[in-house]
N, C-alpha and C. Protein backbone atom coordinates (compact mmCIF):
# COMPACT_ATOMS: atom_id res chain seq x y z
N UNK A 1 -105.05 83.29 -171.31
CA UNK A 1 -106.41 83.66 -171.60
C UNK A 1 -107.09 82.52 -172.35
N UNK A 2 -108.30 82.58 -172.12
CA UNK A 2 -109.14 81.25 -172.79
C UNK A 2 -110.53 81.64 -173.34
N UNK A 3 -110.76 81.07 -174.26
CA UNK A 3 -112.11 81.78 -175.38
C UNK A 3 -113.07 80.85 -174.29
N UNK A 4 -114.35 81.36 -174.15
CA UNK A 4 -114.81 80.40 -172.96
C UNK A 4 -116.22 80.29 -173.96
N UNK A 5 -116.63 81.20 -174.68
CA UNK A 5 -118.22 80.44 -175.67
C UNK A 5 -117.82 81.85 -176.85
N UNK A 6 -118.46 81.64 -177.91
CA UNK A 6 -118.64 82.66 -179.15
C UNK A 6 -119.86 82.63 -179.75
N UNK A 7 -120.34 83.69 -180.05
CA UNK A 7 -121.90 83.57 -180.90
C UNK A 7 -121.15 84.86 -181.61
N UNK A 8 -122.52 84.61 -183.40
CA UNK A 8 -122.25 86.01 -184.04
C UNK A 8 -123.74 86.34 -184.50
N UNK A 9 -123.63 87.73 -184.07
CA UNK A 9 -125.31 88.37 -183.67
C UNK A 9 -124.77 89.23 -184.67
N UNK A 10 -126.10 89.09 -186.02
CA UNK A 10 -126.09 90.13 -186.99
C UNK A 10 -124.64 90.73 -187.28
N UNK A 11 -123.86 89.58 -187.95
CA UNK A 11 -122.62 90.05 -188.08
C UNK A 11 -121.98 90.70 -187.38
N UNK A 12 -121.80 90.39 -186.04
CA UNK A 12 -120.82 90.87 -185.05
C UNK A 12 -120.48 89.99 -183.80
N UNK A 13 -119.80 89.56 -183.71
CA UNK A 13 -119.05 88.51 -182.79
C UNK A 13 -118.85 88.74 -181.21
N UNK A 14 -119.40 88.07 -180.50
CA UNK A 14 -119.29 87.76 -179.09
C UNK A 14 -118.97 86.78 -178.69
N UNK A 15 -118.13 87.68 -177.95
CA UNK A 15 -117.24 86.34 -176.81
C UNK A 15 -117.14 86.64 -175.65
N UNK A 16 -117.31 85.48 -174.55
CA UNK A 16 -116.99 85.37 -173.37
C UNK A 16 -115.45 84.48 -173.13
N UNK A 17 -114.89 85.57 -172.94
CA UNK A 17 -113.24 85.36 -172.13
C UNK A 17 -113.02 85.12 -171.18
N UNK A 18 -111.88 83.99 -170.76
CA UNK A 18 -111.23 84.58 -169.31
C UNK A 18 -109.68 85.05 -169.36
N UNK A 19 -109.68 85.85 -168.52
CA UNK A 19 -108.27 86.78 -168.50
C UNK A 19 -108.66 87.64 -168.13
N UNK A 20 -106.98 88.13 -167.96
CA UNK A 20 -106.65 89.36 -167.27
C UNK A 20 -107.66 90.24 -168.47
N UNK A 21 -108.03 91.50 -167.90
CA UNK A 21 -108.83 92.62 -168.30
C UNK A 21 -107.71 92.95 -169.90
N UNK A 22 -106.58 93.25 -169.96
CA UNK A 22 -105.37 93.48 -170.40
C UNK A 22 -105.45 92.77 -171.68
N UNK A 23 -105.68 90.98 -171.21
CA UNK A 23 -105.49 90.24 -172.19
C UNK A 23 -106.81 90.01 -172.97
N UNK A 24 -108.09 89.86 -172.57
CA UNK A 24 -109.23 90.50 -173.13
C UNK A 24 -109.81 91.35 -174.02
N UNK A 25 -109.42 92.60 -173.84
CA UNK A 25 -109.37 93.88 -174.13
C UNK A 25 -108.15 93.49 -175.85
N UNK A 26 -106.96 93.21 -175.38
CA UNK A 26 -106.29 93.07 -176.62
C UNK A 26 -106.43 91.90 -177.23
N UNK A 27 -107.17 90.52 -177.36
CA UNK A 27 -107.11 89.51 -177.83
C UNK A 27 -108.72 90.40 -178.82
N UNK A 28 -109.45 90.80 -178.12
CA UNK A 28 -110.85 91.31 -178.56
C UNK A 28 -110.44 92.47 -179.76
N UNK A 29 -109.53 93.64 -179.34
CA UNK A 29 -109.02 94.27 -180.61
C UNK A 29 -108.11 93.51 -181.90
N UNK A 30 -107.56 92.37 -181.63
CA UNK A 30 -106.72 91.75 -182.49
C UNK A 30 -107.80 90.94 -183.24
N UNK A 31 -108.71 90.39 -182.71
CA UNK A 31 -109.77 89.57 -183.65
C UNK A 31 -110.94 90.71 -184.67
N UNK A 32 -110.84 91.85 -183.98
CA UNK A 32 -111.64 92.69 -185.05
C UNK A 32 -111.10 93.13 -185.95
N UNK A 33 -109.65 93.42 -185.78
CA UNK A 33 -108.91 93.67 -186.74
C UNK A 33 -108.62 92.74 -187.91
N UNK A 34 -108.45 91.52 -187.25
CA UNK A 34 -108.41 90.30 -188.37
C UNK A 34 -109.45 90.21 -189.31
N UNK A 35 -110.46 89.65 -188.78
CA UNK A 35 -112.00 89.54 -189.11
C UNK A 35 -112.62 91.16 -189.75
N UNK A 36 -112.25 92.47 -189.46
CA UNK A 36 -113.13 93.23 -190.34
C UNK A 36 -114.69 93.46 -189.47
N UNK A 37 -114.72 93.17 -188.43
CA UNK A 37 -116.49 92.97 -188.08
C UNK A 37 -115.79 93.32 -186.29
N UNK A 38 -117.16 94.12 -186.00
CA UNK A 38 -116.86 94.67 -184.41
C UNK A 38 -116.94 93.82 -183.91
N UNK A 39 -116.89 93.29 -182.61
CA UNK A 39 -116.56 92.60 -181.66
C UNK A 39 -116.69 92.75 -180.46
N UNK A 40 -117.48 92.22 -179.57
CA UNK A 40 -118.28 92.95 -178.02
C UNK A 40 -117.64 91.30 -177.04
N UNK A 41 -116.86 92.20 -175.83
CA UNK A 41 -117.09 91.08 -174.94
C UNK A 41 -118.04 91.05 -174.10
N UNK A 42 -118.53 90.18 -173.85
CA UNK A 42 -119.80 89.63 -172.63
C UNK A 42 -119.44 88.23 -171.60
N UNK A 43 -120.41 88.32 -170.93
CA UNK A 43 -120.57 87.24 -169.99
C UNK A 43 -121.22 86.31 -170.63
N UNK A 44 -121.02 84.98 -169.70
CA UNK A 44 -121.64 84.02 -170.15
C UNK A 44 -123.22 84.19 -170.35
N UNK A 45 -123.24 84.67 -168.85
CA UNK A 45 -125.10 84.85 -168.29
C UNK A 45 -125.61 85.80 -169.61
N UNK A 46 -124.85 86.83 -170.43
CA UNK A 46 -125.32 87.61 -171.29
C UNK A 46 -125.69 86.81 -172.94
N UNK A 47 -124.66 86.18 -173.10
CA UNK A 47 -124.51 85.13 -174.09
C UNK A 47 -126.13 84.06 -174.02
N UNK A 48 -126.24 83.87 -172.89
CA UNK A 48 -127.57 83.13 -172.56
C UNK A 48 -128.60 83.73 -173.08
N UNK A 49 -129.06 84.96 -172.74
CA UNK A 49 -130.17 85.49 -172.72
C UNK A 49 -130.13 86.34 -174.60
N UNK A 50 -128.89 86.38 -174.71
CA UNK A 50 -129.09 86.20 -176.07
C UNK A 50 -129.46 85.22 -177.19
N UNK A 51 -129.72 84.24 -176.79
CA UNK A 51 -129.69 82.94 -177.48
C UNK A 51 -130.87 83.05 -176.81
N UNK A 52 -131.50 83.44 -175.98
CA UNK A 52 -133.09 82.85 -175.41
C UNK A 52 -133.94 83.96 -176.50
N UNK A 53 -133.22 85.13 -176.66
CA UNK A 53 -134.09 85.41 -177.93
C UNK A 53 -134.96 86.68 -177.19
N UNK A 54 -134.51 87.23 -176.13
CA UNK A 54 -135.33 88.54 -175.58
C UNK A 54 -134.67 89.58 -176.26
N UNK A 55 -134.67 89.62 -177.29
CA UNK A 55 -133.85 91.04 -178.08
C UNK A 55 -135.30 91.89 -178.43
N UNK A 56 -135.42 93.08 -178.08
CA UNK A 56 -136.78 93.74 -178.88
C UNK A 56 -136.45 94.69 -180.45
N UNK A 57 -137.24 94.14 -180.95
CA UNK A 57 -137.27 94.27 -182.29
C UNK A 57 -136.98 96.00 -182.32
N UNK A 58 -136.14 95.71 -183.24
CA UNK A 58 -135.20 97.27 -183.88
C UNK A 58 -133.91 97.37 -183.01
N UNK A 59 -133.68 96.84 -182.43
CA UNK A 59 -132.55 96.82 -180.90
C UNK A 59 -131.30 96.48 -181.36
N UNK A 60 -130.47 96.92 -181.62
CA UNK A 60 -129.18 96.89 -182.38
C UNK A 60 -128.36 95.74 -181.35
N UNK A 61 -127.34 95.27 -181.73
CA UNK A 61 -126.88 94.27 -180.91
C UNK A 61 -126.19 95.10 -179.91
N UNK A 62 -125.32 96.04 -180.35
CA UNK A 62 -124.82 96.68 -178.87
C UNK A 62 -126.21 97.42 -177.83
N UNK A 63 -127.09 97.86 -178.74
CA UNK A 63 -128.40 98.33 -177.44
C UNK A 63 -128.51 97.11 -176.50
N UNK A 64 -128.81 96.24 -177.44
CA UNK A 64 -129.37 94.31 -176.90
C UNK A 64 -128.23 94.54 -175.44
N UNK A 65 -126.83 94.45 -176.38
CA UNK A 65 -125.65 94.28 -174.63
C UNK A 65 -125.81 95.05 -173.68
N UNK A 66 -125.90 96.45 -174.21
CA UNK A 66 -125.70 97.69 -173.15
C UNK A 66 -127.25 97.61 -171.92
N UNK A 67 -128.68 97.06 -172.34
CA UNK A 67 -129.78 96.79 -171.91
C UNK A 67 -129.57 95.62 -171.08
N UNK A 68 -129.02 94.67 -171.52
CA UNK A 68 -128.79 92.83 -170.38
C UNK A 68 -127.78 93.46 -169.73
N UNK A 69 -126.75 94.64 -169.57
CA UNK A 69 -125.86 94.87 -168.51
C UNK A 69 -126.76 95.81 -168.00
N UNK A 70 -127.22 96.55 -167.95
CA UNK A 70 -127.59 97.65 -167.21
C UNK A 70 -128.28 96.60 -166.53
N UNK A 71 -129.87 95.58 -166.86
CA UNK A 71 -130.80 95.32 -166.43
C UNK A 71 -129.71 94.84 -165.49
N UNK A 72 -128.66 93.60 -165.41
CA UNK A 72 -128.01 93.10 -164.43
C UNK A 72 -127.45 94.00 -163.15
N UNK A 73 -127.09 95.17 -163.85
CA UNK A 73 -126.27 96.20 -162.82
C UNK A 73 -127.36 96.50 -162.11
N UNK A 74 -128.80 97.16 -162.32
CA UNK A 74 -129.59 97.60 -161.44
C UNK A 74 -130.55 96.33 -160.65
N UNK A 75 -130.42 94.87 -160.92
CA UNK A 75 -130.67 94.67 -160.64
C UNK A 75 -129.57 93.86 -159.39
N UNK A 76 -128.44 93.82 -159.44
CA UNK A 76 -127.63 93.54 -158.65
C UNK A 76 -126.76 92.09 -158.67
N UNK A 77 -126.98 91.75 -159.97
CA UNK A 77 -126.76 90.30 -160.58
C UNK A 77 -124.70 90.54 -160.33
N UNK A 78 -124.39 89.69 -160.05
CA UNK A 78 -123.47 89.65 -160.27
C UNK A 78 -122.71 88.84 -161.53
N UNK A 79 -121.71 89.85 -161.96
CA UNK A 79 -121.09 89.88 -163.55
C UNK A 79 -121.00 88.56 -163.85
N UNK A 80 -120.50 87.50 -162.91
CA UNK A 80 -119.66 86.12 -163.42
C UNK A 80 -121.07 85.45 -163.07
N UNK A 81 -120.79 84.31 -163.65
CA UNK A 81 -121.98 83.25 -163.37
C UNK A 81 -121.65 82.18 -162.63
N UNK A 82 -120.40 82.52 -161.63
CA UNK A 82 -119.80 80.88 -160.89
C UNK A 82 -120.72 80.86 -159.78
N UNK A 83 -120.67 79.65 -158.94
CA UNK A 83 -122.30 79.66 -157.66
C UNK A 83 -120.91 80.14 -156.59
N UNK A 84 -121.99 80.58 -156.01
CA UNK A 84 -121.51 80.70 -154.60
C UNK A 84 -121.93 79.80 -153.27
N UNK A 85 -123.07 79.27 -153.44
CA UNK A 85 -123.00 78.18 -152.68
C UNK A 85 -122.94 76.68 -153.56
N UNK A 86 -122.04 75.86 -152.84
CA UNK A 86 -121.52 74.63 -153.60
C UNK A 86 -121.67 73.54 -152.76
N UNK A 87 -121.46 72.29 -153.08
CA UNK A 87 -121.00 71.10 -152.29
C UNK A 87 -119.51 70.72 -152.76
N UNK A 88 -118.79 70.43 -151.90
CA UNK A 88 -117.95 69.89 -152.51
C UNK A 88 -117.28 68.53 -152.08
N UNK A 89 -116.75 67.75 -152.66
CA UNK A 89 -116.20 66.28 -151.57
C UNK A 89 -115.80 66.55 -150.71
N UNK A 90 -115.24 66.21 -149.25
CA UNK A 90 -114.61 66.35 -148.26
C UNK A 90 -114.94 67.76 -147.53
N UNK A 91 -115.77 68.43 -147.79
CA UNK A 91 -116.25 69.80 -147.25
C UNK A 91 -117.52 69.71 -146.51
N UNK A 92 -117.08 69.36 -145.20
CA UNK A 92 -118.41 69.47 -144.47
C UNK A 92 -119.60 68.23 -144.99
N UNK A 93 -118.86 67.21 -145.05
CA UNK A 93 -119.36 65.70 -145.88
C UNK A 93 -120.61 65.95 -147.22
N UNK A 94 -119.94 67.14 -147.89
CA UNK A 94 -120.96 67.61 -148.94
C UNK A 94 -121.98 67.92 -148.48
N UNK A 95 -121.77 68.67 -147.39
CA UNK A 95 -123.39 69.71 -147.18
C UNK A 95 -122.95 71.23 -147.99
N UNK A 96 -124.10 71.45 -148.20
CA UNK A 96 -123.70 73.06 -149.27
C UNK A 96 -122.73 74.04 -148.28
N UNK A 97 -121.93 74.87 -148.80
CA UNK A 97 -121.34 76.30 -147.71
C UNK A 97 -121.08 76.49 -149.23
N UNK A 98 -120.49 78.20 -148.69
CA UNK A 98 -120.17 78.84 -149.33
C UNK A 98 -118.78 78.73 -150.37
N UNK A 99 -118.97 78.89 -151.37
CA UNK A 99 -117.63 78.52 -151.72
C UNK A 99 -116.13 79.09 -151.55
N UNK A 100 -115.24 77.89 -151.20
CA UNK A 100 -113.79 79.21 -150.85
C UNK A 100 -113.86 79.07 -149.14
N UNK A 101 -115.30 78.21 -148.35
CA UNK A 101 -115.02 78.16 -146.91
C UNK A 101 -115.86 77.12 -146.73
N UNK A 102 -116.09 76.75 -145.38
CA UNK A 102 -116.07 75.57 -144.98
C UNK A 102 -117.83 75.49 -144.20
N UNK A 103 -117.99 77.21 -144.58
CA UNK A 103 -119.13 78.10 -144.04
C UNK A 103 -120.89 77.74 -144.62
N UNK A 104 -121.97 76.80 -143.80
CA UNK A 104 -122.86 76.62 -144.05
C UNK A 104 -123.43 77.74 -144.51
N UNK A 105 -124.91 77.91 -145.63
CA UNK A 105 -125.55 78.90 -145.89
C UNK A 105 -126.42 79.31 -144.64
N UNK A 106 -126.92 77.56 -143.95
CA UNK A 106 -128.35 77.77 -143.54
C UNK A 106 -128.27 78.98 -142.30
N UNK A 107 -127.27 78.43 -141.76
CA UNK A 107 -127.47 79.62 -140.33
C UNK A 107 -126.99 81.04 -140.53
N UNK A 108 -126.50 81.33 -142.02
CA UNK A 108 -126.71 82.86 -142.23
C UNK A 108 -127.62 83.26 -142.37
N UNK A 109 -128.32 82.82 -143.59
CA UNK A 109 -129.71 82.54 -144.24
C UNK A 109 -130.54 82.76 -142.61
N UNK A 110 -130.54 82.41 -141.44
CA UNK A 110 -131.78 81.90 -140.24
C UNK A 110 -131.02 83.17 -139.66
N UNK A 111 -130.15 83.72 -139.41
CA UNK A 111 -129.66 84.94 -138.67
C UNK A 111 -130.09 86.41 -139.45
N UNK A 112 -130.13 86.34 -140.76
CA UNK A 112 -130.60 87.34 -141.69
C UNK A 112 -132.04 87.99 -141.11
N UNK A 113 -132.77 86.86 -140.50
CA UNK A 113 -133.99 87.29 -140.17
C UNK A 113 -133.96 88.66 -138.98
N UNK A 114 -132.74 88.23 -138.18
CA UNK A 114 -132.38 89.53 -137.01
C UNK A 114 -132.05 89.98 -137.03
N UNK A 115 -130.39 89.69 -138.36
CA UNK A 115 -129.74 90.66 -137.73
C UNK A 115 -129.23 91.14 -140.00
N UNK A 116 -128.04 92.45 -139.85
CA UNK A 116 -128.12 92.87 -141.15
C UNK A 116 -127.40 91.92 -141.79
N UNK A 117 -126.65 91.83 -142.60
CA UNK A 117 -125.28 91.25 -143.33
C UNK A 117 -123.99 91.45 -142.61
N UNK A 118 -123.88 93.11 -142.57
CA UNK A 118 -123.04 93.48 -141.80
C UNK A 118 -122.95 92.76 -140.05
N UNK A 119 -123.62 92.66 -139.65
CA UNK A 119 -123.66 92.12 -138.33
C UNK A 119 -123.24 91.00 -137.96
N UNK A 120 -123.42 90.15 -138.80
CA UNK A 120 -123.26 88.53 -139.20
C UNK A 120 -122.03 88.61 -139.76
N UNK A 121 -121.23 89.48 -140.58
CA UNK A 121 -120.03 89.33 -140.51
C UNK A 121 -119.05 89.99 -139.70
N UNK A 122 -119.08 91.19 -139.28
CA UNK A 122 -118.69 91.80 -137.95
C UNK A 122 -118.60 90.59 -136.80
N UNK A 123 -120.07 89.95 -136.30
CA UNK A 123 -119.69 89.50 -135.16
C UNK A 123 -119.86 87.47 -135.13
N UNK A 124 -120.42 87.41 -136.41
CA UNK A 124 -120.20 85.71 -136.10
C UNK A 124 -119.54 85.20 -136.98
N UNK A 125 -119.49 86.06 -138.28
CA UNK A 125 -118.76 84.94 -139.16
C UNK A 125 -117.83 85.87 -139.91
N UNK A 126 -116.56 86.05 -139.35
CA UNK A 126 -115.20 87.30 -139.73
C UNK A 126 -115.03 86.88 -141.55
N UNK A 127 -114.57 85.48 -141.76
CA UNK A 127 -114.06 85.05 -142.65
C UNK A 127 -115.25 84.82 -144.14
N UNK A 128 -116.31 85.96 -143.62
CA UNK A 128 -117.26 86.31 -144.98
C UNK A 128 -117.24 87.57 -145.17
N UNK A 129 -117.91 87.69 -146.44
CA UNK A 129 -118.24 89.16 -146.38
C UNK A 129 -119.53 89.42 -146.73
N UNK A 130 -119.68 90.82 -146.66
CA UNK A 130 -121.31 91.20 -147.13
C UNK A 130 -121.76 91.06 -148.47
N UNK A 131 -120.66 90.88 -149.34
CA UNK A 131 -120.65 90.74 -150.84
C UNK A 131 -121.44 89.17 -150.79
N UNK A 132 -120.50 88.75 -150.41
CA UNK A 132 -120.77 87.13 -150.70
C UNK A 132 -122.26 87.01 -150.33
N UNK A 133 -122.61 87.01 -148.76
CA UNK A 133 -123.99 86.81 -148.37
C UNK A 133 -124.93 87.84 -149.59
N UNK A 134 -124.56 89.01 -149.93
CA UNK A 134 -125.50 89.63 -150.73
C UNK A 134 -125.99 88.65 -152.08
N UNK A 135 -124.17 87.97 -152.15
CA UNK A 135 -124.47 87.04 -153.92
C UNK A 135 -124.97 86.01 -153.52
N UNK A 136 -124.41 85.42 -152.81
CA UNK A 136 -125.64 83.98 -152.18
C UNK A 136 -127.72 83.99 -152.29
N UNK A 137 -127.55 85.03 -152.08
CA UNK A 137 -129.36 85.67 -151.21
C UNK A 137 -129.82 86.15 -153.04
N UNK A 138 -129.16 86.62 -154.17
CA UNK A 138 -129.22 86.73 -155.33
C UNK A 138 -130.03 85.78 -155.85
N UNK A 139 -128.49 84.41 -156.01
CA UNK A 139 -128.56 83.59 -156.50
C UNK A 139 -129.96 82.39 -155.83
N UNK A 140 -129.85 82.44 -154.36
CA UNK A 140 -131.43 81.60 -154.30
C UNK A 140 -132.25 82.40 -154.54
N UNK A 141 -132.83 83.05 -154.63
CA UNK A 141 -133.79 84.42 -155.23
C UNK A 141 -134.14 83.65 -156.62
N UNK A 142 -133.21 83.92 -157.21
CA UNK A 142 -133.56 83.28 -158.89
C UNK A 142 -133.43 81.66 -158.89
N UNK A 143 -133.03 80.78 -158.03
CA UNK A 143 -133.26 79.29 -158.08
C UNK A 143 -135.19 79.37 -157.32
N UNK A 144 -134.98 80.17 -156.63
CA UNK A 144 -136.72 79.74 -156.22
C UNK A 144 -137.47 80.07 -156.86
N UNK A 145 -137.37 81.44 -157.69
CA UNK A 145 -138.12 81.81 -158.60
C UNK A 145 -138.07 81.30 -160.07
N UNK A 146 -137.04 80.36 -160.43
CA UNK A 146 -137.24 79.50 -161.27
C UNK A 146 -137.76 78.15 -161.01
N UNK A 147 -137.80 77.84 -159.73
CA UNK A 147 -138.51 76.51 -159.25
C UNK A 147 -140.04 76.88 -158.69
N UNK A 148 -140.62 77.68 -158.82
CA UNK A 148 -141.85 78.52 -157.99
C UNK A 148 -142.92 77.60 -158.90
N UNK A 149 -144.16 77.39 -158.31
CA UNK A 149 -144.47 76.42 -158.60
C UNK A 149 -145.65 76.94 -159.36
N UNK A 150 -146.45 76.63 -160.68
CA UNK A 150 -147.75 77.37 -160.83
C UNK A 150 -149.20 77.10 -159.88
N UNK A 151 -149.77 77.94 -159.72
CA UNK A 151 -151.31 77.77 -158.91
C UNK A 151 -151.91 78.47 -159.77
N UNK A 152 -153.58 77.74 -159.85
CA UNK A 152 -154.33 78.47 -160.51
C UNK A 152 -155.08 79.37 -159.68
N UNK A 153 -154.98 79.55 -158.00
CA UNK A 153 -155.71 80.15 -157.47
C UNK A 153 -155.23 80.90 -156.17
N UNK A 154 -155.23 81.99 -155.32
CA UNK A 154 -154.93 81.88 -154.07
C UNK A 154 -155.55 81.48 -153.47
């Protein structure tokens, strides 16, 4: 297991772990016990938005967590923050695919227009799943809408 970032919000300590659920869970009870002070695990992406400072005033730090997970859960964010589409050396001479295959975005991305998720993995591309294309289509969602450009007018 590996401590991966720590912040302490109004005397109470957060950490983003990696490990087994097992080793998490008990490395997280052994440090509250030491320390005297509760102790919440989170994600990285949660750790972020805590430090950006969207906490609303009176919002206890566990409301603050339990509010950035829900907003993520209903909005369909997925928990980890690793990309799913990558470049990598020797993969398709560093054109982006998916990570874990050898699998371009663009012609899912251009088939989406006809056909569902399901369809596209059923009949052209076995070795994906609907998860992945769902986290892919997420993640550019929020790269365009963080690159979206201002206009003062339509």
């Amino acid at each position: 297991m590996r401590l991966l970032d720590a912040q302490v919000c109004d005397g109470e300590l957060l950490l983003v772990l990696h490990g087994t659920p097992a080793e998490m869970f008990g490395a997280k009870a052994a440090i509250a016990d030491m320390l005297g002070c509760p102790v919440h695990l989170v994600t990285a992406g949660m750790l972020r938005r805590i430090r950006g400072g969207q906490r609303k005033a009176g919002e206890s730090t566990l409301e603050f967590l339990a509010r950035i997970a829900i907003i993520d859960t209903i909005a369909g964010n997925p928990s980890a923050d690793e990309p799913v589409i990558v470049r990598r050396p020797g993969v398709m001479s560093g054109d982006p695919v998916f990570y874990g295959t050898s699998v371009p975005p663009g012609p899912i991305f251009s088939m989406l227009v006809e056909k569902s998720a399901n369809e596209i993995v059923r009949s052209d591309y076995p070795s994906m799943s609907q998860e992945i294309i769902k986290a892919a289509l997420q993640q550019a969602c929020r790269l365009l809408e963080r690159a979206a450009p201002w206009v003062e007018q339509w």
